[in-house]
Protein backbone atom coordinates (compact mmCIF):
# COMPACT_ATOMS: atom_id res chain seq x y z
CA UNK A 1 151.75 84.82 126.05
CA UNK A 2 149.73 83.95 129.27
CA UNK A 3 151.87 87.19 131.08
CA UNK A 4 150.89 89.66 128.13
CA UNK A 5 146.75 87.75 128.11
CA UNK A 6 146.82 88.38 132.40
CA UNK A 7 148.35 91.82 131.51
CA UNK A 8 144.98 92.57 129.10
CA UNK A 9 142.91 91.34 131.72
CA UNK A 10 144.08 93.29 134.71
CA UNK A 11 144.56 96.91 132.98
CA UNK A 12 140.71 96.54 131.58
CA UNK A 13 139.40 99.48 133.23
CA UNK A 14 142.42 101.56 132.07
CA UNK A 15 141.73 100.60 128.25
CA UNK A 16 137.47 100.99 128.71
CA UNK A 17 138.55 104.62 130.18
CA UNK A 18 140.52 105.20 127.26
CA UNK A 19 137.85 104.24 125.28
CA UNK A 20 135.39 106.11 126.67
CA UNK A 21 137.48 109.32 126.73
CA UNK A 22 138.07 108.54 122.58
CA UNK A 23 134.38 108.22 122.35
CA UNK A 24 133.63 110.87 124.02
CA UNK A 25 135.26 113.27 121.66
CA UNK A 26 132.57 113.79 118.30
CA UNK A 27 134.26 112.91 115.27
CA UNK A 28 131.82 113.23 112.52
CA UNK A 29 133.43 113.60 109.08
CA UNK A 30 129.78 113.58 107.36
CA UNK A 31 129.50 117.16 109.37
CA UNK A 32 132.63 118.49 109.86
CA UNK A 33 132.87 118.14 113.78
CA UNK A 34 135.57 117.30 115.65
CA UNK A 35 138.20 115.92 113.24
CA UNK A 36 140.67 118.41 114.03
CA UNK A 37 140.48 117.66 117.51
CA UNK A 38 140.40 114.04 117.11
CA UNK A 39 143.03 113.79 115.11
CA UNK A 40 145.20 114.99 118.06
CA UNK A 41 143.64 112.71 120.48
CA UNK A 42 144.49 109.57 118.60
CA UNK A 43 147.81 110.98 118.14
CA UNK A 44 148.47 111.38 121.87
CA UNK A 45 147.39 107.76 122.52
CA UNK A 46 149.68 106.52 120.04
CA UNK A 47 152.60 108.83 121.67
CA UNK A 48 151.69 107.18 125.30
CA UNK A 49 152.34 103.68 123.29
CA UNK A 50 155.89 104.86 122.70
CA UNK A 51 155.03 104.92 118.80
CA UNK A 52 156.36 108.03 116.81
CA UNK A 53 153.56 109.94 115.58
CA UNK A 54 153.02 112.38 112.51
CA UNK A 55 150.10 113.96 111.49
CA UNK A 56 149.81 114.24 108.04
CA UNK A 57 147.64 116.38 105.92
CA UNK A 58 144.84 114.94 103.68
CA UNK A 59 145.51 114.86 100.01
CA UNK A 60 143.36 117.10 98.18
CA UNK A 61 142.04 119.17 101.16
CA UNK A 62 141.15 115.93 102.78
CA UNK A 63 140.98 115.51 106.39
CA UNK A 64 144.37 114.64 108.44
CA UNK A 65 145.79 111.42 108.39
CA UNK A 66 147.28 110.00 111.90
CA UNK A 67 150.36 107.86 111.46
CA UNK A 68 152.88 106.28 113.76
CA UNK A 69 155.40 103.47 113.65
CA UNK A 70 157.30 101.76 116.37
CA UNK A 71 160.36 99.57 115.38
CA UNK A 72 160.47 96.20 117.02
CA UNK A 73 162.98 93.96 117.32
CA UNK A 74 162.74 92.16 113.62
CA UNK A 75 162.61 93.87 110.49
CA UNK A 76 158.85 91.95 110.11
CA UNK A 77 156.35 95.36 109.70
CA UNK A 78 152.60 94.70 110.53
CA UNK A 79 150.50 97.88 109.47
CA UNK A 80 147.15 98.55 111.03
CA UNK A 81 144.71 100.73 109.12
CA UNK A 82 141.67 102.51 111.42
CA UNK A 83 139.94 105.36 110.96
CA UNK A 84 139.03 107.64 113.57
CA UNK A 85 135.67 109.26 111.61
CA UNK A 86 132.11 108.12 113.19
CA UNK A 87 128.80 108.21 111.90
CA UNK A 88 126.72 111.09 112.57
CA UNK A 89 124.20 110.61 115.48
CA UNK A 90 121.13 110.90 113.95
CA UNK A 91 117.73 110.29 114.68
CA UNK A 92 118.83 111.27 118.33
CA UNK A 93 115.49 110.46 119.64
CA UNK A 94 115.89 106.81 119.14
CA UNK A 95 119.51 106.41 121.15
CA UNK A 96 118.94 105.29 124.69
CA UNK A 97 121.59 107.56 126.42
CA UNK A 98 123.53 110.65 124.26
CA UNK A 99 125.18 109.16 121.30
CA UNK A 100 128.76 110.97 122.82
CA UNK A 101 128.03 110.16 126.41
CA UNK A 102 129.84 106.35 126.97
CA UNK A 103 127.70 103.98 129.29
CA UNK A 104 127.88 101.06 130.33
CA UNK A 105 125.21 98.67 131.59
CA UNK A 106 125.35 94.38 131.52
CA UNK A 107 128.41 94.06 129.92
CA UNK A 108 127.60 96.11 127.44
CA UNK A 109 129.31 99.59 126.41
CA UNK A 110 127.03 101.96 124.30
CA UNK A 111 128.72 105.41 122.52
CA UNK A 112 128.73 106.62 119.08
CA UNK A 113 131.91 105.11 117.05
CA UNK A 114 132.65 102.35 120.32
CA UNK A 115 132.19 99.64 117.30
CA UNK A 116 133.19 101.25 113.63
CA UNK A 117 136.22 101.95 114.99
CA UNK A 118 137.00 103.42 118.16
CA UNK A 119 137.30 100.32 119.67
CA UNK A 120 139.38 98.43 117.23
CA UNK A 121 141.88 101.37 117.97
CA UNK A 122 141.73 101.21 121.62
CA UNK A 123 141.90 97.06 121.64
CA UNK A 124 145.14 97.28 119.45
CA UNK A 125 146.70 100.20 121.36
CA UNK A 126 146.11 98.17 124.63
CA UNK A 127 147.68 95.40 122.71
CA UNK A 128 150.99 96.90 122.00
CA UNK A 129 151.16 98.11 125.79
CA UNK A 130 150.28 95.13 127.41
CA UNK A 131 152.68 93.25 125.21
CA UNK A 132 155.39 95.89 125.64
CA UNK A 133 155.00 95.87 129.79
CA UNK A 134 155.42 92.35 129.61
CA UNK A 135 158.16 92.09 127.52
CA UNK A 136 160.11 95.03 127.46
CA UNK A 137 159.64 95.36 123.13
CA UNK A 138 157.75 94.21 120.43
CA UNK A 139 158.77 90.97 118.36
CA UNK A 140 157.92 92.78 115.09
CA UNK A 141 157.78 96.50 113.77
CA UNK A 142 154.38 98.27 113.59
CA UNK A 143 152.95 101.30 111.81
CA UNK A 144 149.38 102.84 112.30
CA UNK A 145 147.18 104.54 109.36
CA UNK A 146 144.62 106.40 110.78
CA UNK A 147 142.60 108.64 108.23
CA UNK A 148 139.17 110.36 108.89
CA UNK A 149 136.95 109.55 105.85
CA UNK A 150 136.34 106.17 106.07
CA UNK A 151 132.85 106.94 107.14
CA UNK A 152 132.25 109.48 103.53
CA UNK A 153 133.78 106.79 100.89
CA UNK A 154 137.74 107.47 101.84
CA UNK A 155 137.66 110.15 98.81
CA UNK A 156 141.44 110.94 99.55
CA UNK A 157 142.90 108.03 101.02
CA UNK A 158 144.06 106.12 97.63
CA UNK A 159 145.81 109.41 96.61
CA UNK A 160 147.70 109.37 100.10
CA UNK A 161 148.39 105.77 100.11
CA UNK A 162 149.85 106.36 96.62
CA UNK A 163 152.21 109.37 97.58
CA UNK A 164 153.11 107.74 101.12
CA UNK A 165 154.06 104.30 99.12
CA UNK A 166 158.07 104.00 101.16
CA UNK A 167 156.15 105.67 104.27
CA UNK A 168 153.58 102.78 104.56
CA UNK A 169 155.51 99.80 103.69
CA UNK A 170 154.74 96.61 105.75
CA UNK A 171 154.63 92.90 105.32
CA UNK A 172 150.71 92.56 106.00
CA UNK A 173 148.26 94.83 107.31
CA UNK A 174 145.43 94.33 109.99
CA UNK A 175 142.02 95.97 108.37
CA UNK A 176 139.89 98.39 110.56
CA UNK A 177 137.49 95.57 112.25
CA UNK A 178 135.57 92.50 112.36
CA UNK A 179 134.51 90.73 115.22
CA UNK A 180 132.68 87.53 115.94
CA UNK A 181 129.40 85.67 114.34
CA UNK A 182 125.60 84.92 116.17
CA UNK A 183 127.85 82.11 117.89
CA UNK A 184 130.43 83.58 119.17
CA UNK A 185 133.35 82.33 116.67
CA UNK A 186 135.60 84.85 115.24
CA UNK A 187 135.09 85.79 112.06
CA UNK A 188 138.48 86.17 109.54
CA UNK A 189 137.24 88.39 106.79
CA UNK A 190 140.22 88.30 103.79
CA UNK A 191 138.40 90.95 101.17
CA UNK A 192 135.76 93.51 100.47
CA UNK A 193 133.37 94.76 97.92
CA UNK A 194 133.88 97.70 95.57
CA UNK A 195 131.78 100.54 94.96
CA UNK A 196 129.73 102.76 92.49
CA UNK A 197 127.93 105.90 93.83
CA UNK A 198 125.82 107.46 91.46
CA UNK A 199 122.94 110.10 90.87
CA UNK A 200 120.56 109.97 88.59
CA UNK A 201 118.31 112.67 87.84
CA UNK A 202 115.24 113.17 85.18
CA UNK A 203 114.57 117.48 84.39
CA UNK A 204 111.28 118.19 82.65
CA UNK A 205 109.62 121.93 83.36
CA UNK A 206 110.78 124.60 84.53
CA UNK A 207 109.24 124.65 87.58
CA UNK A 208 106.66 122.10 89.32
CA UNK A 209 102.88 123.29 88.35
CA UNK A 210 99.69 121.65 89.38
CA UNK A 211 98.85 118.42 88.57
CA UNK A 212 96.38 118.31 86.28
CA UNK A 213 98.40 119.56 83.46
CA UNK A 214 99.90 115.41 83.76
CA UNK A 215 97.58 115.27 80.57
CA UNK A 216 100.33 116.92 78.65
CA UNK A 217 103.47 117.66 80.45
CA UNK A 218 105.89 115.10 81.10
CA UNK A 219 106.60 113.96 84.86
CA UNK A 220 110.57 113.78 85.55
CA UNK A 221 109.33 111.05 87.96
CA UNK A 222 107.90 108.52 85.79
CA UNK A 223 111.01 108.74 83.29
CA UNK A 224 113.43 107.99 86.19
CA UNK A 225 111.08 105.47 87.25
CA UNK A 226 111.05 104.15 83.54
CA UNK A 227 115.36 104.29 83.80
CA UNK A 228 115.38 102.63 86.52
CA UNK A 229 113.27 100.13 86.06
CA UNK A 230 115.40 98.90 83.06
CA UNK A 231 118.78 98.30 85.18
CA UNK A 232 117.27 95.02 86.53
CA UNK A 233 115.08 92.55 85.93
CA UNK A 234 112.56 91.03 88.36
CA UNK A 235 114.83 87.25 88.76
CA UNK A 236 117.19 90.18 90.08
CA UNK A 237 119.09 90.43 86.93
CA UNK A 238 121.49 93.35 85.84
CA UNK A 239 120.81 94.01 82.60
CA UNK A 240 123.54 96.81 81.64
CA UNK A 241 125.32 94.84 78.99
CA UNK A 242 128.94 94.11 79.94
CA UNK A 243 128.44 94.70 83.26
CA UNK A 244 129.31 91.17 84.10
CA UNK A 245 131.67 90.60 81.45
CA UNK A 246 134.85 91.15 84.32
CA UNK A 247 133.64 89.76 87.22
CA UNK A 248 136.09 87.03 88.50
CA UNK A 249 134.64 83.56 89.27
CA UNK A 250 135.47 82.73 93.06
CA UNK A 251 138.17 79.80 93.33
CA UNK A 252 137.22 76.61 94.27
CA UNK A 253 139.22 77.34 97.92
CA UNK A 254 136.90 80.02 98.35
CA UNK A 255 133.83 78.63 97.40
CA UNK A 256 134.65 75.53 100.02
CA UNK A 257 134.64 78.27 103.05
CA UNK A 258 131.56 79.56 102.28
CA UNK A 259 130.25 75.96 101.91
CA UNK A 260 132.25 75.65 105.69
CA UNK A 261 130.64 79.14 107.46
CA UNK A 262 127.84 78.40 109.65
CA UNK A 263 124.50 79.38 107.90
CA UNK A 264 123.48 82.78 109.67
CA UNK A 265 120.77 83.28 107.35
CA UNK A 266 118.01 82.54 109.77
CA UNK A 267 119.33 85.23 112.22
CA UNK A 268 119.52 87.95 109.60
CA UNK A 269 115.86 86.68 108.74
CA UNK A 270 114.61 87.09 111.78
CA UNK A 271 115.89 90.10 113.08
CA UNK A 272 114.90 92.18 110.19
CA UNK A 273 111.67 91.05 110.12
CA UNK A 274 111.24 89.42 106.80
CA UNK A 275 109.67 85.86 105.54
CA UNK A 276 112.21 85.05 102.81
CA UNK A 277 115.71 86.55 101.17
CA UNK A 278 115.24 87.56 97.42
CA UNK A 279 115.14 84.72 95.09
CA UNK A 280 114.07 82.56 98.09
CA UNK A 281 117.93 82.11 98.77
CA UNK A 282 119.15 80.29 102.26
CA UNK A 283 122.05 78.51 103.72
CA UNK A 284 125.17 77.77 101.02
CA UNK A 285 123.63 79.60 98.14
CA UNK A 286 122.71 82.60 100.27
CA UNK A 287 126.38 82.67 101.52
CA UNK A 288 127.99 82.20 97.48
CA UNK A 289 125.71 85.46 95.84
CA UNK A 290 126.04 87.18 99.38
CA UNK A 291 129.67 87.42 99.14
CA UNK A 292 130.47 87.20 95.11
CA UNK A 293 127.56 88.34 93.33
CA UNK A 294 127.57 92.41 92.27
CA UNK A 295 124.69 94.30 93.33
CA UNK A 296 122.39 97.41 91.82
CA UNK A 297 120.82 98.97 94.72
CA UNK A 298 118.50 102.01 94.78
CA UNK A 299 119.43 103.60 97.96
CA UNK A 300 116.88 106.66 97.84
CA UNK A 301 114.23 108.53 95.21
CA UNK A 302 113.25 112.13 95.48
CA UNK A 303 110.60 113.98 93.70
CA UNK A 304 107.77 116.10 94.17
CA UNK A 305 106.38 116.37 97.59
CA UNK A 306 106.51 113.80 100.45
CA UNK A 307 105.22 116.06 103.41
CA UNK A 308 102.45 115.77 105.50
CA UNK A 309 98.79 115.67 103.51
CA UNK A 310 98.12 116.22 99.81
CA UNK A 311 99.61 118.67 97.18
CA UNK A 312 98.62 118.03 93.79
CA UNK A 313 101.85 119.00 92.04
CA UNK A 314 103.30 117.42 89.16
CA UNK A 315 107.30 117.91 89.58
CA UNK A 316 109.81 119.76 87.26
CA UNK A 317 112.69 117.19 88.56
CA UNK A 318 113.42 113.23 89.93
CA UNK A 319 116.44 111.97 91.17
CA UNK A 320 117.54 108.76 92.32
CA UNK A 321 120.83 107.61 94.38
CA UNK A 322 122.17 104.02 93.56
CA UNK A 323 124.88 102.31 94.65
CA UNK A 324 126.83 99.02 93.03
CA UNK A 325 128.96 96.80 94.93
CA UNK A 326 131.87 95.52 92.82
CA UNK A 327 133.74 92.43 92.81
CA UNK A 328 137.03 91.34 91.30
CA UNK A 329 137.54 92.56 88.12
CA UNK A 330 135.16 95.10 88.07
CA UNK A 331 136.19 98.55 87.86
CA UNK A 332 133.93 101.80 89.05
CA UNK A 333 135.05 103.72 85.85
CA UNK A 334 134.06 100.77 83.64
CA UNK A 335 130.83 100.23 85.44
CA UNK A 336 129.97 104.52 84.98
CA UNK A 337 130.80 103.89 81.29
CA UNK A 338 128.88 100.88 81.00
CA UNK A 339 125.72 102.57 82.77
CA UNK A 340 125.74 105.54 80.63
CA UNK A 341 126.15 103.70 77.27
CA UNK A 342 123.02 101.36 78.49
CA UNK A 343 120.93 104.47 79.24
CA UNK A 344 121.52 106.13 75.96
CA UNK A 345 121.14 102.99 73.81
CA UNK A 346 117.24 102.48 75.62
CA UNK A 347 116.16 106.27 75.26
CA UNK A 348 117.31 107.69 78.26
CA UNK A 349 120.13 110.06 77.30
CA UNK A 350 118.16 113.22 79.01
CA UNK A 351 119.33 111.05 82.22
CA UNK A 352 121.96 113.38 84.31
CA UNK A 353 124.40 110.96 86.21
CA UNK A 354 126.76 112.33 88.89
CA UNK A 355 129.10 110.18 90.04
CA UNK A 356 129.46 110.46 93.90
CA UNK A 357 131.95 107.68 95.04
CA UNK A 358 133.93 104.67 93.88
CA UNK A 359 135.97 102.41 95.35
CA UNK A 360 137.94 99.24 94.08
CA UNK A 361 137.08 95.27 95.56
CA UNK A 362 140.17 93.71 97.33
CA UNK A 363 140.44 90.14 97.69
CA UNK A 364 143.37 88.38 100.15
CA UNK A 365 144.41 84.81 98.91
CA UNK A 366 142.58 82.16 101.94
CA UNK A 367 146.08 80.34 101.74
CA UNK A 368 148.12 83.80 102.83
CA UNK A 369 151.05 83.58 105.14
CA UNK A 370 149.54 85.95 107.86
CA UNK A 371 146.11 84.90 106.80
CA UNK A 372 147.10 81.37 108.48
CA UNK A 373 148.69 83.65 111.30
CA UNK A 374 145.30 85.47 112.09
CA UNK A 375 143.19 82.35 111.93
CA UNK A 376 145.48 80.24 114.31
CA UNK A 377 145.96 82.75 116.64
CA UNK A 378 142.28 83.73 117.06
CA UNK A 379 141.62 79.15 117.81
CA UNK A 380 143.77 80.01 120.59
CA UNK A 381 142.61 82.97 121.95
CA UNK A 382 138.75 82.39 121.44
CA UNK A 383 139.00 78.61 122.07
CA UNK A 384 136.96 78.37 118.99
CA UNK A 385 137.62 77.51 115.16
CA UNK A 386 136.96 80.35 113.42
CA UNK A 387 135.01 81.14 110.40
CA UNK A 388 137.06 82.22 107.48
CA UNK A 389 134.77 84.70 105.10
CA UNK A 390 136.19 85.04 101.34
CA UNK A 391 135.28 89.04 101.35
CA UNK A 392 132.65 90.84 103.31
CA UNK A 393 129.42 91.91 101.44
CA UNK A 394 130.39 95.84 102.04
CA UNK A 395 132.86 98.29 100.83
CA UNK A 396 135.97 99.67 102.59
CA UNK A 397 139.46 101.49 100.73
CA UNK A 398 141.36 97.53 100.91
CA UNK A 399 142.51 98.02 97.36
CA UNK A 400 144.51 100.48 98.66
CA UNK A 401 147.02 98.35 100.45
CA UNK A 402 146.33 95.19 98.58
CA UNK A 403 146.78 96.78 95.55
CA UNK A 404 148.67 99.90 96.05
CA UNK A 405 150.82 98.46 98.96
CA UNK A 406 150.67 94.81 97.36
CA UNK A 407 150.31 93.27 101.03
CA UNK A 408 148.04 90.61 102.36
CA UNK A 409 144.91 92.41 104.39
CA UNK A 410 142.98 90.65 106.53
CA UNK A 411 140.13 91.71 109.19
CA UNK A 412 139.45 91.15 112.73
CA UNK A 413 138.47 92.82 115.55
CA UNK A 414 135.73 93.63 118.61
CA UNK A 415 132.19 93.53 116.70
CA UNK A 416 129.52 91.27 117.28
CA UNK A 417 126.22 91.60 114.74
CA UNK A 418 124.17 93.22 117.50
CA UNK A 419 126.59 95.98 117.52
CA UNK A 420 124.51 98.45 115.65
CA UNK A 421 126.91 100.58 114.01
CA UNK A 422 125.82 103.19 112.06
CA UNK A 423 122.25 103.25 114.19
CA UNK A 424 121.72 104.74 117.36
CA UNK A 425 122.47 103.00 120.41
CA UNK A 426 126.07 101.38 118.56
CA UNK A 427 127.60 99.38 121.03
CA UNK A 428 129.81 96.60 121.74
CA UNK A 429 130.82 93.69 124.28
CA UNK A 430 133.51 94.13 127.20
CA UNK A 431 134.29 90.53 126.68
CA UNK A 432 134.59 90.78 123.03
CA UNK A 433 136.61 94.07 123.20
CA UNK A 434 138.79 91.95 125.64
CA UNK A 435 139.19 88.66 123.19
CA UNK A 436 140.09 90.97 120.51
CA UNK A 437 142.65 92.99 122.21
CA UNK A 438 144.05 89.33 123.45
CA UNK A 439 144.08 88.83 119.51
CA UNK A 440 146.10 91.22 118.75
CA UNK A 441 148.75 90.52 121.36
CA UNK A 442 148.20 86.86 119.30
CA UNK A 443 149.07 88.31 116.40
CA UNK A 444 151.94 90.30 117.20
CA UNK A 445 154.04 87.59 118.84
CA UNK A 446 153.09 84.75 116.13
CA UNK A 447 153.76 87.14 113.14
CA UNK A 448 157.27 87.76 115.07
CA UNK A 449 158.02 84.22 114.83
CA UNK A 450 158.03 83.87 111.24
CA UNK A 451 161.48 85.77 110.30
């Protein structure tokens, strides 16, 4: 592999212009811009990989799905999933440089989308043609799936995974990124978190009126406030009952990596500021309700008026956004029911819920075939162990190729945790982009080896 790793090194300014030209090219599904155009971007740097490319239409009105496949020289298939959405750019005041506009200054290239996921693209592109100059071919087959709503909950991609079933077939599949920990190591994530996206909303009057009539009209805000405040106790209990009932213990092979990851708790601490993690939590019992425990989150309230000043209204409606991150068992349709019955059964069936977005957890067995693959393979390339993570605390569409597909997923890629995604001034390393790209090339010639 040293010809394909010298390869990687001296085409790096080919790949970072890539990059940058990807980047440069908005892609915001949250907004509508540039998907169209992106779309046939990605598909042209697939084409100049030599990989046959379609681009297939969304299910459901959803945005276009890129995919490609190039046959290699065993009947072994390794799918990558990416997506080529971003986040929008917002607050623009707070970037450094324009959010489209790629720079790069100390090692260090800044752009919208160069982390979550441009670059993971880009590294495993560079990948497949460094390993294909080298050697003439690839050892195993590969296929890309490339959709454009990973940044808006995915809303269409289980219904396309579903119908493309023969289409995406593979043996494994690489997940859209990961990266490396505070250290340096890189991280092996083998699972994610599910999701439950809800509104809740409180409707009194008719209109909002002035406030001193709170003597005998009923504020919208208090009785969401009052809702809310019975979802979870203050020892950060949920209380909806059954909401627990199918959550799957973590297995004993599990719970010994967490015990084995390097506490980054401290970090975390310190660069957001705080004193102390809820409950007082650090180190191995951080890591264990981190990664397994489900969560209730309120993620915004709205009511009334929040400007500048005073307005003494009292406010005809209150609404609240939560989110739930799911484990194994749990089930976003169960957890909806479960919510709703535990509203009406304490008083609260004037409570409105929309449900926004759900998504199902997806767990990897530790002891996976390719897991072992992607682990050994990034020891050699980094020259470090690395640290294998049960599931990551956050969400992404993995059920839909562990479940739907049925094939092991596991992440890795060419983040670091400075990388800011999803806040201005997102950026990543040239030397990580570089290790994971090397990574790749790892994985492609050890997964070849095992047919």
């Amino acid at each position: 592999m040293q010809g394909v790793y010298e390869y990687i090194d001296a085409h790096l300014e080919e790949s970072l212009e890539d990059l940058m030209h990807l980047c440069r090219q908005p892609s915001v599904s949250a907004q509508g811009i540039g998907i169209e155009e992106t779309a046939e971007l990605v598909a042209e740097m697939l084409q100049e990989c030599n990989i046959k490319v379609q681009i297939l239409p969304g299910v459901g009105g959803g945005y276009p799905v890129v995919y490609g496949e190039l046959a290699g020289d065993s009947p072994m298939t390794l799918l990558f999933y990416n997506h080529y959405d971003v986040q929008p750019p917002e607050p623009l005041e707070e970037w450094s440089s324009p959010p489209f506009e790629p720079t790069i200054s100390n090692g260090i290239l800044r752009c919208r989308g160069v982390a979550d996921n441009k670059g993971n693209i880009v590294a495993r592109l560079s990948a497949i043609r460094a390993y294909q100059a080298v050697k003439g071919h690839l050892p195993i087959s590969i296929k890309f799936c490339i959709e454009g709503e990973e940044e808006i909950g995915s809303p269409h991609l289980a219904a396309f995974v579903e119908q493309n079933r023969l289409l995406l077939k593979a043996d494994a599949c690489v997940w859209e990124g990961g990266g490396v920990n505070w250290q340096g190591q890189p991280v092996i994530t083998f699972g994610c978190k599910g999701l439950l996206y809800v509104e809740l909303v409180a409707r009194e009057a008719a209109r909002d009126i002035h406030s001193s009539t709170a003597t005998v009209v009923p504020n919208p805000a208090w009785r969401l406030i009052w809702a809310l405040s019975s979802l979870k106790d203050k020892d950060e209990k949920i209380l909806i009952d059954g909401f627990y009932d199918a959550v799957r213990p973590p297995t004993q092979s599990e719970v010994e990596a967490v015990r084995a990851m390097p506490s980054e708790d401290r970090e975390l601490k310190e660069s957001l500021g705080l004193k102390s993690f809820l409950l007082g939590l650090s180190g191995f019992e951080f890591g264990l309700r981190h990664l397994f425990d489900p969560t209730c989150n309120i993620c915004g309230i709205t009511s009334g008026y929040g400007g500048e000043g005073s307005k003494t209204v009292l406010p005809c409606v209150a609404g609240a956004k939560i989110d739930f991150r799911l484990v194994p068992d749990q089930r976003p349709e169960d957890v909806l029911a479960k919510l709703r019955e535990h509203l009406d059964r304490n008083g609260f069936e004037d409570i409105e819920i929309a449900s926004l977005s759900g998504e199902n957890p997806a767990r990897t067995p530790l002891d996976s075939p390719f897991g072992k693959v992607v682990c050994q393979t990034a020891r050699e390339v980094y020259e470090l162990d690395p640290v294998v993570v049960p599931t990551m605390a956050a969400t992404g569409p993995m059920s839909c190729f562990t479940d739907t597909l049925g094939i092991p997923t596991v992440c890795m890629g060419v983040e670091y945790p400075d990388d800011r995604a999803h806040a201005p001034d997102e950026n990543i390393r040239i030397t990580d982009f570089v290790k994971g790209t090397k990574h790749v090339a790892g994985i492609l010639d050890r997964f070849g080896q095992r047919v």
